[in-house]
PDB file of N, CA and C in Angstrom:
ATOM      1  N   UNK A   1     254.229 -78.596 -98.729  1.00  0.00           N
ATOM      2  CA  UNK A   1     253.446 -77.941 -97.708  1.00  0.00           C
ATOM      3  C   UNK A   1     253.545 -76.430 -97.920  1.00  0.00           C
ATOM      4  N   UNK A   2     252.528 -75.568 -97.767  1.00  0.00           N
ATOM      5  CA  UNK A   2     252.211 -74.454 -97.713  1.00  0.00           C
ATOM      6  C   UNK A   2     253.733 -73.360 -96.735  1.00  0.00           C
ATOM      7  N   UNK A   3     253.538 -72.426 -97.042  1.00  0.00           N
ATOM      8  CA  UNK A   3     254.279 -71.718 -96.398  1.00  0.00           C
ATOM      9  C   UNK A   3     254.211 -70.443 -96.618  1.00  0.00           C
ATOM     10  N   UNK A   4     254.344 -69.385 -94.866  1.00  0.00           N
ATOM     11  CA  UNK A   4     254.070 -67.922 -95.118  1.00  0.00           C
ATOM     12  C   UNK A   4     255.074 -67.305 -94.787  1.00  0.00           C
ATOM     13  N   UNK A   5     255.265 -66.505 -95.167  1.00  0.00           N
ATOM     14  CA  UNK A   5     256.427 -65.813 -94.982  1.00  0.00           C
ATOM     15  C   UNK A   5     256.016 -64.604 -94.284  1.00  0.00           C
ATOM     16  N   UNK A   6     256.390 -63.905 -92.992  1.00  0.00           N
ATOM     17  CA  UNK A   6     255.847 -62.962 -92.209  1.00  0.00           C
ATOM     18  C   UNK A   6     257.705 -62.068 -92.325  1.00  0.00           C
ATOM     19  N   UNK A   7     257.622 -60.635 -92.525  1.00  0.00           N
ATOM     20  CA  UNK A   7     258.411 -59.678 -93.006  1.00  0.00           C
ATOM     21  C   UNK A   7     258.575 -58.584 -91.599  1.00  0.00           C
ATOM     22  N   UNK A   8     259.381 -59.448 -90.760  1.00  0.00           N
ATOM     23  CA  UNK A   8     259.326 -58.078 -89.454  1.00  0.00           C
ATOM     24  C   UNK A   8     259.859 -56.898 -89.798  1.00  0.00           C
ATOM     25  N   UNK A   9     259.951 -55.809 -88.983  1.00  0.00           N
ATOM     26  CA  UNK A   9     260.775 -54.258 -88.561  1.00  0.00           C
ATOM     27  C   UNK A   9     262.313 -54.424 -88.739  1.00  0.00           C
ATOM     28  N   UNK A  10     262.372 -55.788 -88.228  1.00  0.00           N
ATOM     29  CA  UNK A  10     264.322 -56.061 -88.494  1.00  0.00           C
ATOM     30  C   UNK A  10     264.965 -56.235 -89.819  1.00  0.00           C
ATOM     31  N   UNK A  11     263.948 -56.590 -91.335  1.00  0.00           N
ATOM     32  CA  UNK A  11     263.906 -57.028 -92.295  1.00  0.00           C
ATOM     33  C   UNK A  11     264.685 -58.442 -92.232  1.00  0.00           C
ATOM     34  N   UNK A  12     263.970 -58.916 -91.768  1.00  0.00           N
ATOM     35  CA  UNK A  12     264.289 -60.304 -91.255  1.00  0.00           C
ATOM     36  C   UNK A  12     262.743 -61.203 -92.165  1.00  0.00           C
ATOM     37  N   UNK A  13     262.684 -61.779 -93.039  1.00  0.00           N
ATOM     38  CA  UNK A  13     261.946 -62.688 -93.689  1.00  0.00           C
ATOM     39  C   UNK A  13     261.511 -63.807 -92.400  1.00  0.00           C
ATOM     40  N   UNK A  14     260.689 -64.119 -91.875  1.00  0.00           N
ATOM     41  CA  UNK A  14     260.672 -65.368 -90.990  1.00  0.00           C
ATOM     42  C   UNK A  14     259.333 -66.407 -91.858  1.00  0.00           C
ATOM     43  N   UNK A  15     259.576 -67.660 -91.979  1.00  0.00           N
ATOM     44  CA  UNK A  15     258.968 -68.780 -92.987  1.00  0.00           C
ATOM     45  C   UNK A  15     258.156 -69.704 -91.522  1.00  0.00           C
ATOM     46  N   UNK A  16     257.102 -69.885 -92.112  1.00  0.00           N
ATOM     47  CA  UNK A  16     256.122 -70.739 -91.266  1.00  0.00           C
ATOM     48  C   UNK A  16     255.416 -71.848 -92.257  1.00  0.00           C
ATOM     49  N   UNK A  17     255.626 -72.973 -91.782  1.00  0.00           N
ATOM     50  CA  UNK A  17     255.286 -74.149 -92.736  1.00  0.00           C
ATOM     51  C   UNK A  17     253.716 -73.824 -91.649  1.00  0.00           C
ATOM     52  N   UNK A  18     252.764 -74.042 -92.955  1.00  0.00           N
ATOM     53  CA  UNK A  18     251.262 -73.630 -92.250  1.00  0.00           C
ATOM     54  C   UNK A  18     250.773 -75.644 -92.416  1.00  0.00           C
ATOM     55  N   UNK A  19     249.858 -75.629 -91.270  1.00  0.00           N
ATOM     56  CA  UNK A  19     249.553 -77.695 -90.846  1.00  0.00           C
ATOM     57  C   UNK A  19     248.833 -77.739 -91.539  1.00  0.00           C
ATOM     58  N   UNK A  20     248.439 -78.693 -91.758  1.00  0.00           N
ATOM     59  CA  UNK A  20     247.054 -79.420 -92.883  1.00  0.00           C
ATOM     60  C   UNK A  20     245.815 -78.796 -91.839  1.00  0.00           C
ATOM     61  N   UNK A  21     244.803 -79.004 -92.465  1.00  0.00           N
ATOM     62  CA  UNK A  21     243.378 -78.503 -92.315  1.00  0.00           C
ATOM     63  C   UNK A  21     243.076 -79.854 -91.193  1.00  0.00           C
ATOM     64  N   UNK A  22     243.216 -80.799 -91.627  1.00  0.00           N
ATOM     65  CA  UNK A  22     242.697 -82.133 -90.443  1.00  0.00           C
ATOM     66  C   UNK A  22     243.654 -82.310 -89.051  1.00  0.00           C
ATOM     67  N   UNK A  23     244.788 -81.772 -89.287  1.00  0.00           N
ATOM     68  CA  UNK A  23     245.303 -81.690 -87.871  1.00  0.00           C
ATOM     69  C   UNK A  23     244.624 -80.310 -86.987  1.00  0.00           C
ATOM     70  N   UNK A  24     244.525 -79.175 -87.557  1.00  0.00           N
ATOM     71  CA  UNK A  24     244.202 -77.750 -87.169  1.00  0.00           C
ATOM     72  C   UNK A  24     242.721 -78.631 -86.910  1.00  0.00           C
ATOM     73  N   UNK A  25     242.075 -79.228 -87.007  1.00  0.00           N
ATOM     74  CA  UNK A  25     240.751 -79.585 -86.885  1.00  0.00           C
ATOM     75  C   UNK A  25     240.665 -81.134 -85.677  1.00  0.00           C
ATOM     76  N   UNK A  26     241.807 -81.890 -85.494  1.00  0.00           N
ATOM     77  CA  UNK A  26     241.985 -82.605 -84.780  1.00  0.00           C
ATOM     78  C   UNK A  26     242.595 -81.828 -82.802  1.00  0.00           C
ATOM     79  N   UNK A  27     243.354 -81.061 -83.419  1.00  0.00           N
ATOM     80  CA  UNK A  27     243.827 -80.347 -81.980  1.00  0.00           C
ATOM     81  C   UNK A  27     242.722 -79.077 -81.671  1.00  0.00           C
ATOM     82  N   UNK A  28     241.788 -78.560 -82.471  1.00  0.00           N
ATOM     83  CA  UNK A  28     240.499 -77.788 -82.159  1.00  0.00           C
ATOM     84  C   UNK A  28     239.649 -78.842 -80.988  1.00  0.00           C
ATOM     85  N   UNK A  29     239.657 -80.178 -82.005  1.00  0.00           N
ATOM     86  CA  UNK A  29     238.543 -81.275 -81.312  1.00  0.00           C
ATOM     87  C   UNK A  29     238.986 -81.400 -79.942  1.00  0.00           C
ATOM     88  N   UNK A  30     240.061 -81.663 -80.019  1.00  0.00           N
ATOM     89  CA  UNK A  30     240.770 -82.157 -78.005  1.00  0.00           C
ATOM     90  C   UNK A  30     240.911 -81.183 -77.843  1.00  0.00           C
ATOM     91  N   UNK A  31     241.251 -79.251 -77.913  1.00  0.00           N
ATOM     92  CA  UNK A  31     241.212 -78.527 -76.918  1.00  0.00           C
ATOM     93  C   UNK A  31     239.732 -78.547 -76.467  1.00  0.00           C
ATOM     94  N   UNK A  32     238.644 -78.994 -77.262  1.00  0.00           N
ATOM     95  CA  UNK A  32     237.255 -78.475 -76.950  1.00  0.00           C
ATOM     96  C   UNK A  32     237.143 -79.867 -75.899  1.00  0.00           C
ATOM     97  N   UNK A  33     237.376 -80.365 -76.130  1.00  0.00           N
ATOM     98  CA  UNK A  33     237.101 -81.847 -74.720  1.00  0.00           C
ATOM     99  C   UNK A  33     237.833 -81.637 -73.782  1.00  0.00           C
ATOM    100  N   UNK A  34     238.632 -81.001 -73.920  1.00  0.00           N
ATOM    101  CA  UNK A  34     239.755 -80.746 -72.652  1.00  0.00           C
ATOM    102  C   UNK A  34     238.726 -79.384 -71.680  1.00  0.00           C
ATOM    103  N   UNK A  35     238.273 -78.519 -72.465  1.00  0.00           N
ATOM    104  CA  UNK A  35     237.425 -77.919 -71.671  1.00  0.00           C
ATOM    105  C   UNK A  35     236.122 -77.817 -71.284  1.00  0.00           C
ATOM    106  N   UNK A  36     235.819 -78.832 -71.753  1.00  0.00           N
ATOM    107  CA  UNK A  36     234.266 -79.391 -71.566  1.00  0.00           C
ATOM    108  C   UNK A  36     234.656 -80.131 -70.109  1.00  0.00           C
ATOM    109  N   UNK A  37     235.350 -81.031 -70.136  1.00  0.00           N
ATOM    110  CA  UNK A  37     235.888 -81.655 -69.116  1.00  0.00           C
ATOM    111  C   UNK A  37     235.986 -80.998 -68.092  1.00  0.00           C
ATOM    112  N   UNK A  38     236.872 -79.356 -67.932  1.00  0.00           N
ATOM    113  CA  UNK A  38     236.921 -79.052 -67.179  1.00  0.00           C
ATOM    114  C   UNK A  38     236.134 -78.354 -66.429  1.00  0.00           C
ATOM    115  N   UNK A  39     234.984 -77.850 -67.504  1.00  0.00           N
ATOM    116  CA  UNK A  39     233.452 -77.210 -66.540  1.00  0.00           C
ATOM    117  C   UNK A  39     232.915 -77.989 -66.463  1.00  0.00           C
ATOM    118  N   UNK A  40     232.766 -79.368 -66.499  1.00  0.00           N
ATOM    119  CA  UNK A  40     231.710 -80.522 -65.862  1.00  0.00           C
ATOM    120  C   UNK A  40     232.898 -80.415 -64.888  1.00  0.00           C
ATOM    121  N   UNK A  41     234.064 -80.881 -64.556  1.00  0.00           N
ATOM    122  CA  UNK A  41     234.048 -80.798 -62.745  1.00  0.00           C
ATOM    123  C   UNK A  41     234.619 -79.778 -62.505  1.00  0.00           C
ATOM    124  N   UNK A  42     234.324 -78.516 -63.043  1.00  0.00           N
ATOM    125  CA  UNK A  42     234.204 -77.530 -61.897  1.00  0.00           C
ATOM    126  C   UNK A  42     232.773 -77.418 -61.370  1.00  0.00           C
ATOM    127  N   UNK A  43     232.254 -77.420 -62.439  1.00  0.00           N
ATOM    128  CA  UNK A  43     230.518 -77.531 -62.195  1.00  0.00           C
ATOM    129  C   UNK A  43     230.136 -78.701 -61.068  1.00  0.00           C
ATOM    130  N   UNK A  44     230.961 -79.574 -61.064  1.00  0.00           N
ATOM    131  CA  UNK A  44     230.723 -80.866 -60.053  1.00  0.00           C
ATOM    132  C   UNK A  44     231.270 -80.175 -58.541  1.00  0.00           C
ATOM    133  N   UNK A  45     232.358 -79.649 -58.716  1.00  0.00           N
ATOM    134  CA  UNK A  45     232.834 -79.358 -57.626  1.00  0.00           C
ATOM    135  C   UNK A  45     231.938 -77.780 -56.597  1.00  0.00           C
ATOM    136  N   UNK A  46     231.763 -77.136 -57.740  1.00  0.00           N
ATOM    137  CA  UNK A  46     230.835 -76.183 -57.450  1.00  0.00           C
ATOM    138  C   UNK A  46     229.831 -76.408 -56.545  1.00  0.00           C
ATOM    139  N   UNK A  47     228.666 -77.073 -56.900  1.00  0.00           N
ATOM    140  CA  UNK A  47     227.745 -78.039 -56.429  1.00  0.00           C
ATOM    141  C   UNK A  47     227.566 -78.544 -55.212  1.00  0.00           C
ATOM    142  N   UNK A  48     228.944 -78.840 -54.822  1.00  0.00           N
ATOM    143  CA  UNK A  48     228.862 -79.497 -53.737  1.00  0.00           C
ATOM    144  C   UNK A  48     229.093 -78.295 -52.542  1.00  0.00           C
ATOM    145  N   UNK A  49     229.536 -77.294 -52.840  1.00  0.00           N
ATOM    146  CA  UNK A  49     229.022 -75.789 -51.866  1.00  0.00           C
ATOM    147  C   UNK A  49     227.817 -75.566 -52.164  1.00  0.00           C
ATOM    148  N   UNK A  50     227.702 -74.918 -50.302  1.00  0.00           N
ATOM    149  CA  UNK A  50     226.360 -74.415 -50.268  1.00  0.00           C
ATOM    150  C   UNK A  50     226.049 -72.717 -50.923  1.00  0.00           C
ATOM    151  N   UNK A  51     225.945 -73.079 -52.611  1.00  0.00           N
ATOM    152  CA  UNK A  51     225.758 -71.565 -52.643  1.00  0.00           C
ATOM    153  C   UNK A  51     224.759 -70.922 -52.849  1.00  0.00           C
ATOM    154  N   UNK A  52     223.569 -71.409 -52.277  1.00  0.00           N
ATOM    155  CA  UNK A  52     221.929 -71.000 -52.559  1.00  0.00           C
ATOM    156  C   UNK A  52     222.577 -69.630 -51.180  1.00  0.00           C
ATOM    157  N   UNK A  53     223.087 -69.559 -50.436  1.00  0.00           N
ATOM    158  CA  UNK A  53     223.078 -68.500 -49.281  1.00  0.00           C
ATOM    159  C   UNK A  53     223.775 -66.926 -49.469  1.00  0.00           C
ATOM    160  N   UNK A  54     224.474 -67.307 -50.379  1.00  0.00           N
ATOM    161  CA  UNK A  54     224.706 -66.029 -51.232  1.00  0.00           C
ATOM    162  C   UNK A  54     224.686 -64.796 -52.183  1.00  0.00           C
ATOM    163  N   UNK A  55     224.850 -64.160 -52.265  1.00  0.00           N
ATOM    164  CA  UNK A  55     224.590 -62.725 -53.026  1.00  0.00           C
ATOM    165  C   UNK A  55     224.911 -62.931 -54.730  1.00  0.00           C
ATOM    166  N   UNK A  56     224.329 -62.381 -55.527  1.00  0.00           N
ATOM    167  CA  UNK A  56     224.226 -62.687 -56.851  1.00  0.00           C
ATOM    168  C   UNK A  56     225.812 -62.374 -57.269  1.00  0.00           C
ATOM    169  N   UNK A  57     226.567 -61.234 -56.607  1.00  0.00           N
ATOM    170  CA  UNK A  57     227.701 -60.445 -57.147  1.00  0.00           C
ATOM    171  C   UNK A  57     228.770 -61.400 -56.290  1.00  0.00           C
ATOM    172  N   UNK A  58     228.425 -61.916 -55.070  1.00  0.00           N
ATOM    173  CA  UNK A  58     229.548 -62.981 -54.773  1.00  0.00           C
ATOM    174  C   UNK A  58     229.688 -64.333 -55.837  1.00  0.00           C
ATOM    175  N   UNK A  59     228.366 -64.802 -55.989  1.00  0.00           N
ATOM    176  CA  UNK A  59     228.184 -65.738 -57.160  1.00  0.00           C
ATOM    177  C   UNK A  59     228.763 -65.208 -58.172  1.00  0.00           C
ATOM    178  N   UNK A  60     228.428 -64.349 -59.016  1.00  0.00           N
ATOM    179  CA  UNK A  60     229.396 -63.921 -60.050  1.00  0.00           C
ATOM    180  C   UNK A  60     230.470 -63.970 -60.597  1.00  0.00           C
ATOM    181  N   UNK A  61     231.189 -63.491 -59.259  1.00  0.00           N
ATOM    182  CA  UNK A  61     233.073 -63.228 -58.975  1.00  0.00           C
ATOM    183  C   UNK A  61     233.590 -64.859 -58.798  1.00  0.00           C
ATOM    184  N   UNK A  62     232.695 -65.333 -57.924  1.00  0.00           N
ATOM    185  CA  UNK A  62     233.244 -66.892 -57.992  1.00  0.00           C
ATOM    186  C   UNK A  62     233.309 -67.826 -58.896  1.00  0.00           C
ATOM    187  N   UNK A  63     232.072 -68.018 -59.999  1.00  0.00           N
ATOM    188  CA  UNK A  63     231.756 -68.617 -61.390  1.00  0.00           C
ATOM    189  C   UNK A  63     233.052 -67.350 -62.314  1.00  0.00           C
ATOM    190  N   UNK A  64     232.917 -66.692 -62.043  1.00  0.00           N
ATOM    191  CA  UNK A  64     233.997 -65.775 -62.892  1.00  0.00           C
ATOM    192  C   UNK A  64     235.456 -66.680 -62.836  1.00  0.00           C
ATOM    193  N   UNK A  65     236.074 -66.613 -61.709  1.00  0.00           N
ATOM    194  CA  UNK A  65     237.262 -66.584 -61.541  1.00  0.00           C
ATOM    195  C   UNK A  65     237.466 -68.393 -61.485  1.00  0.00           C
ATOM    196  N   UNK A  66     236.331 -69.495 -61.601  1.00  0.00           N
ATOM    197  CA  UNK A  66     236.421 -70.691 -61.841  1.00  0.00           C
ATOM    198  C   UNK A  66     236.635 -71.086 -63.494  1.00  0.00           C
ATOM    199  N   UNK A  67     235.360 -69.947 -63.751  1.00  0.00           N
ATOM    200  CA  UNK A  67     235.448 -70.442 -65.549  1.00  0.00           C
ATOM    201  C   UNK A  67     236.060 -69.234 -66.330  1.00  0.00           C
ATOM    202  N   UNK A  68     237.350 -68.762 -65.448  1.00  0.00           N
ATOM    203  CA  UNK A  68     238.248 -68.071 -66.574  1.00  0.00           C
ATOM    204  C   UNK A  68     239.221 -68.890 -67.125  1.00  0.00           C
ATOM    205  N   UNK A  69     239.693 -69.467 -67.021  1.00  0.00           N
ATOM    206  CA  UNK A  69     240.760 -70.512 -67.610  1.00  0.00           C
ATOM    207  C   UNK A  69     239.828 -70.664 -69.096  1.00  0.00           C
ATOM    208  N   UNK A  70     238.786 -71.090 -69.061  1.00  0.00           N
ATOM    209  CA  UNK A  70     237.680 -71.648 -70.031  1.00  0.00           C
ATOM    210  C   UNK A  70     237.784 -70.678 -70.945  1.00  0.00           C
ATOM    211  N   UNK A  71     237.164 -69.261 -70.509  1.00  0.00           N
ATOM    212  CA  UNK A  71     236.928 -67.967 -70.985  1.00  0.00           C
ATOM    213  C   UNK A  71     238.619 -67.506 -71.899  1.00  0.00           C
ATOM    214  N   UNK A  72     238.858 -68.132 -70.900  1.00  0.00           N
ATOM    215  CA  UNK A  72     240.858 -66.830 -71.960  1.00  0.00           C
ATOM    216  C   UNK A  72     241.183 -67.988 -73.082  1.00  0.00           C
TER     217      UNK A  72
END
């Protein structure tokens, strides 16, 4: 297996065995379902408030601060 060697300020050598290409591509696949998942029910949960009565910049801040988890 591959391996990098990263050279800190302490002169300290630190070794990183780097994963195969199909795992790095298997845990990509389930973080992306894990957050698909989670904006279909926030999006579900959303929905079910009445938010046709509100201001574009309250809408905003609220879709903001639901789909930051998503976003970071």
């Amino acid at each position: 297996m591959s391996q990098v060697t990263v050279s800190t300020t302490f002169n300290i050598d630190v070794e990183f065995e780097l994963s195969p290409f199909h795992k790095r591509l298997l845990a990509w696949v389930v973080d992306l379902f894990i957050m698909l998942f989670y904006l279909i029910i926030a999006g579900k949960i959303l929905a079910q408030f009445n938010l046709d009565s509100m201001e574009w910049s309250d809408l905003y801040g609220i879709y903001t601060l639901v789909y930051l988890p998503v976003l970071c």
